[in-house]
C-alpha atoms as a PDB file:
ATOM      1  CA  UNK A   1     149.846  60.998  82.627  1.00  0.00           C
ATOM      2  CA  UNK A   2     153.763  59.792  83.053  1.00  0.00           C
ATOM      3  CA  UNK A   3     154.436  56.714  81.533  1.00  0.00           C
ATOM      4  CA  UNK A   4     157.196  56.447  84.280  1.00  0.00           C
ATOM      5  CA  UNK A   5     155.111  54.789  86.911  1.00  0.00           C
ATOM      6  CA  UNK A   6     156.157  51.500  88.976  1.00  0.00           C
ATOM      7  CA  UNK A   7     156.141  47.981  87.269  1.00  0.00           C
ATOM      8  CA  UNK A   8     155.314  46.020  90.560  1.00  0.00           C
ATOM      9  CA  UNK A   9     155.902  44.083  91.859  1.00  0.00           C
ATOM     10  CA  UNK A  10     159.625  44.341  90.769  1.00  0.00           C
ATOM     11  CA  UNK A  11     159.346  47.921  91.224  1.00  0.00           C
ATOM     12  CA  UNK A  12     161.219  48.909  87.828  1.00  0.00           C
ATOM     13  CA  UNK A  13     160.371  52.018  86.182  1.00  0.00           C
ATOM     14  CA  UNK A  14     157.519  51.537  83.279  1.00  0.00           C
ATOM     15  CA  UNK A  15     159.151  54.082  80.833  1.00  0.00           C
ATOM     16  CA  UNK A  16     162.734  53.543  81.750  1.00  0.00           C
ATOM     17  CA  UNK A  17     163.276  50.291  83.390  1.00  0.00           C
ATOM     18  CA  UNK A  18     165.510  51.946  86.203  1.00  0.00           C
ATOM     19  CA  UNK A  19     164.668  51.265  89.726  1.00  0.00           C
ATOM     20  CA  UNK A  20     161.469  53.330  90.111  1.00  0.00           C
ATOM     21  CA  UNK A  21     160.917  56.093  91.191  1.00  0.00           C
ATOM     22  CA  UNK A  22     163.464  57.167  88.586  1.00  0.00           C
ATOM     23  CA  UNK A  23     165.045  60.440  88.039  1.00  0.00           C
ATOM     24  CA  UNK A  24     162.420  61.596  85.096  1.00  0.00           C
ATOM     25  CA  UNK A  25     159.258  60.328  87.605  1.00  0.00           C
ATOM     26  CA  UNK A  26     161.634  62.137  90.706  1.00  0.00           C
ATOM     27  CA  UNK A  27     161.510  65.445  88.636  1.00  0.00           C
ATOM     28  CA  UNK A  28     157.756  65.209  87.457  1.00  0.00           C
ATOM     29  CA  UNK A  29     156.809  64.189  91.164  1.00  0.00           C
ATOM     30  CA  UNK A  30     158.283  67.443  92.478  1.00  0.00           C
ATOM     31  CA  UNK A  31     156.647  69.821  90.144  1.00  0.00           C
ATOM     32  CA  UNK A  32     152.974  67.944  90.901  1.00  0.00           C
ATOM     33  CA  UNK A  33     153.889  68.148  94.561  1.00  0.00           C
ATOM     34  CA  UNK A  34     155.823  71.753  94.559  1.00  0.00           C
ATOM     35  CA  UNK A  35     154.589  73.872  97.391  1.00  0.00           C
ATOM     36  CA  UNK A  36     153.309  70.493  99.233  1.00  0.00           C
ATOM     37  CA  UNK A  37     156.649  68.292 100.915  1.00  0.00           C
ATOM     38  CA  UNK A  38     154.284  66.874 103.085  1.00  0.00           C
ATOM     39  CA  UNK A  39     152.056  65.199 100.730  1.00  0.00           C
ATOM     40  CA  UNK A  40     154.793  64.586  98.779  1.00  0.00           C
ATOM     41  CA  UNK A  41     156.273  62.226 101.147  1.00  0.00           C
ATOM     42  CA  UNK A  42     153.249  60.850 102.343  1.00  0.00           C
ATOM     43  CA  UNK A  43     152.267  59.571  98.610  1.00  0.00           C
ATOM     44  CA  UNK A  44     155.750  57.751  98.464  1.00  0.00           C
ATOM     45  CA  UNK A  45     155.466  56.217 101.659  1.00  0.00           C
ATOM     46  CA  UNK A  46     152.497  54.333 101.104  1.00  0.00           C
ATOM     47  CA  UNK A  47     154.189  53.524  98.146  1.00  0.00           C
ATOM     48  CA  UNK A  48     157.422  52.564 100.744  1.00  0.00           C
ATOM     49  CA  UNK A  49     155.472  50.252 102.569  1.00  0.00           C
ATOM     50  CA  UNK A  50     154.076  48.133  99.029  1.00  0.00           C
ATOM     51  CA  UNK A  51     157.973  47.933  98.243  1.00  0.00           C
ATOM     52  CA  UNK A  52     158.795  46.329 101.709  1.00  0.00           C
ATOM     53  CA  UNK A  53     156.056  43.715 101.029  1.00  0.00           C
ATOM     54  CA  UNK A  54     157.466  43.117  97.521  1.00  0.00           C
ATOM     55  CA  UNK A  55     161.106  43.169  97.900  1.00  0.00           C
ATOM     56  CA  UNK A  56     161.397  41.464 101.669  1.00  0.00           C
ATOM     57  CA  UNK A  57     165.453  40.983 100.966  1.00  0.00           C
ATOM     58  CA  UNK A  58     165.857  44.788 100.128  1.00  0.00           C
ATOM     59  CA  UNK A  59     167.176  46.449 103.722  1.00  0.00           C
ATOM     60  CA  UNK A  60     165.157  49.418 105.253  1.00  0.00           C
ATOM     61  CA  UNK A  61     167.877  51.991 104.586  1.00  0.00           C
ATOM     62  CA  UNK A  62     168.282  50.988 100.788  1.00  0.00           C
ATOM     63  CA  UNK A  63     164.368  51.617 100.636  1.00  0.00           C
ATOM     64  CA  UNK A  64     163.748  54.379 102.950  1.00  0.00           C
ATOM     65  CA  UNK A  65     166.777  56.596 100.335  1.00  0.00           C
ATOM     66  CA  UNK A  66     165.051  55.088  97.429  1.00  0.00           C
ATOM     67  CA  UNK A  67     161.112  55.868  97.911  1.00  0.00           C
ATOM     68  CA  UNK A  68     162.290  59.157 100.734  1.00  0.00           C
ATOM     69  CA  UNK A  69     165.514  60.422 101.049  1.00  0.00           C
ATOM     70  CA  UNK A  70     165.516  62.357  97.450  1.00  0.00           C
ATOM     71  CA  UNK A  71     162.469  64.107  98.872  1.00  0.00           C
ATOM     72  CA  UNK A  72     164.398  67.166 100.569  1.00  0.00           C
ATOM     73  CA  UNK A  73     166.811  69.315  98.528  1.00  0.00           C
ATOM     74  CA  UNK A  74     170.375  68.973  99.552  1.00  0.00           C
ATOM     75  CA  UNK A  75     171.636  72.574 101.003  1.00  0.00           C
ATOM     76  CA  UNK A  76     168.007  72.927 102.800  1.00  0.00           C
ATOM     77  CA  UNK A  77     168.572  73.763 106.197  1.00  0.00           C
ATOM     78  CA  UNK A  78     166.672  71.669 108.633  1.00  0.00           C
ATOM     79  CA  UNK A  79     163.466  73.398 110.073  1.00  0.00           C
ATOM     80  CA  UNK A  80     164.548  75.014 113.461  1.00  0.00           C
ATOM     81  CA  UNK A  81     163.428  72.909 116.403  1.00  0.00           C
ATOM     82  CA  UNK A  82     162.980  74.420 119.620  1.00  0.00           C
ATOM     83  CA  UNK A  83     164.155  72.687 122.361  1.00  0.00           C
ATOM     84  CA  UNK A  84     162.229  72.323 125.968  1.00  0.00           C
ATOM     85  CA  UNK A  85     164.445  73.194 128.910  1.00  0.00           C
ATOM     86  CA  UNK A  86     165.364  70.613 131.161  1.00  0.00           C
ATOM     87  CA  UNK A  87     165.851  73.045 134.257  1.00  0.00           C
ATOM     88  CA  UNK A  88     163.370  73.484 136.701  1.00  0.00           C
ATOM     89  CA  UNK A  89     161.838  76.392 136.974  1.00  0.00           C
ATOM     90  CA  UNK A  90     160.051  77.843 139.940  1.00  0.00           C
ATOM     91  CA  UNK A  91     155.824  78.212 139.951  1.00  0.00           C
ATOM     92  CA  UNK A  92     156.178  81.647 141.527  1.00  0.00           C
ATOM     93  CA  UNK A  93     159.289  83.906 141.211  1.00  0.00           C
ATOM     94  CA  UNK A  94     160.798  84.870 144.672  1.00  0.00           C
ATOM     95  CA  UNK A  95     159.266  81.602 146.012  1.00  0.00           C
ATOM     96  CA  UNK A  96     162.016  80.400 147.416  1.00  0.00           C
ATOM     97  CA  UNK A  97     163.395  83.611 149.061  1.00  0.00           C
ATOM     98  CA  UNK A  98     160.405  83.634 151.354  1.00  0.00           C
ATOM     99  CA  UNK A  99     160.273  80.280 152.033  1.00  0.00           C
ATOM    100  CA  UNK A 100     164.017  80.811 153.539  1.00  0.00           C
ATOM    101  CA  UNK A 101     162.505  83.494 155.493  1.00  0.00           C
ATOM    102  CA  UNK A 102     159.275  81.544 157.459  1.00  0.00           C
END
């Protein structure tokens, strides 16, 4: 067990006294969670939402980078999204041809 784990409600580091997570509990968390990003950032945003009760005067953004934005390696491409077309397309190929014709 870390002994770098969250002195709340200030949320200072326990072994450290940086602003927690710190950079040794930052390194442990992403060998425990290596192979699992998702679960990884859902464990720190529960933990998000505590700090936003705690620190009310600490902005979103400031948080959100503190508890989340560490999470993904810089130099990691973003997942490819695919994109749904806004153009209409027809129900029935030639559709429209024959309607021209009637």
């Amino acid at each position: 067990m870390t002994t770098h784990g969250p002195v709340m409600p200030i949320w200072s580091c326990g072994g450290c006294d940086l602003p927690w997570p710190c950079p040794t509990r930052k390194r442990e968390l992403r060998v425990e969670y290596a192979g699992a990003p998702v679960s990884l950032v859902l464990y720190l945003g529960s933990y998000l939402v505590q700090a936003t009760e705690d620190l009310p005067w600490t902005s979103a953004g400031v948080l959100h980078r503190r508890f989340l934005g560490w999470t993904r390696e810089t130099g990691q491409p973003m997942p490819a999204v695919q994109q749904r077309s806004t153009a209409a397309l027809s129900a029935e190929p030639g559709r429209e041809a024959r309607q021209q014709g009637v």
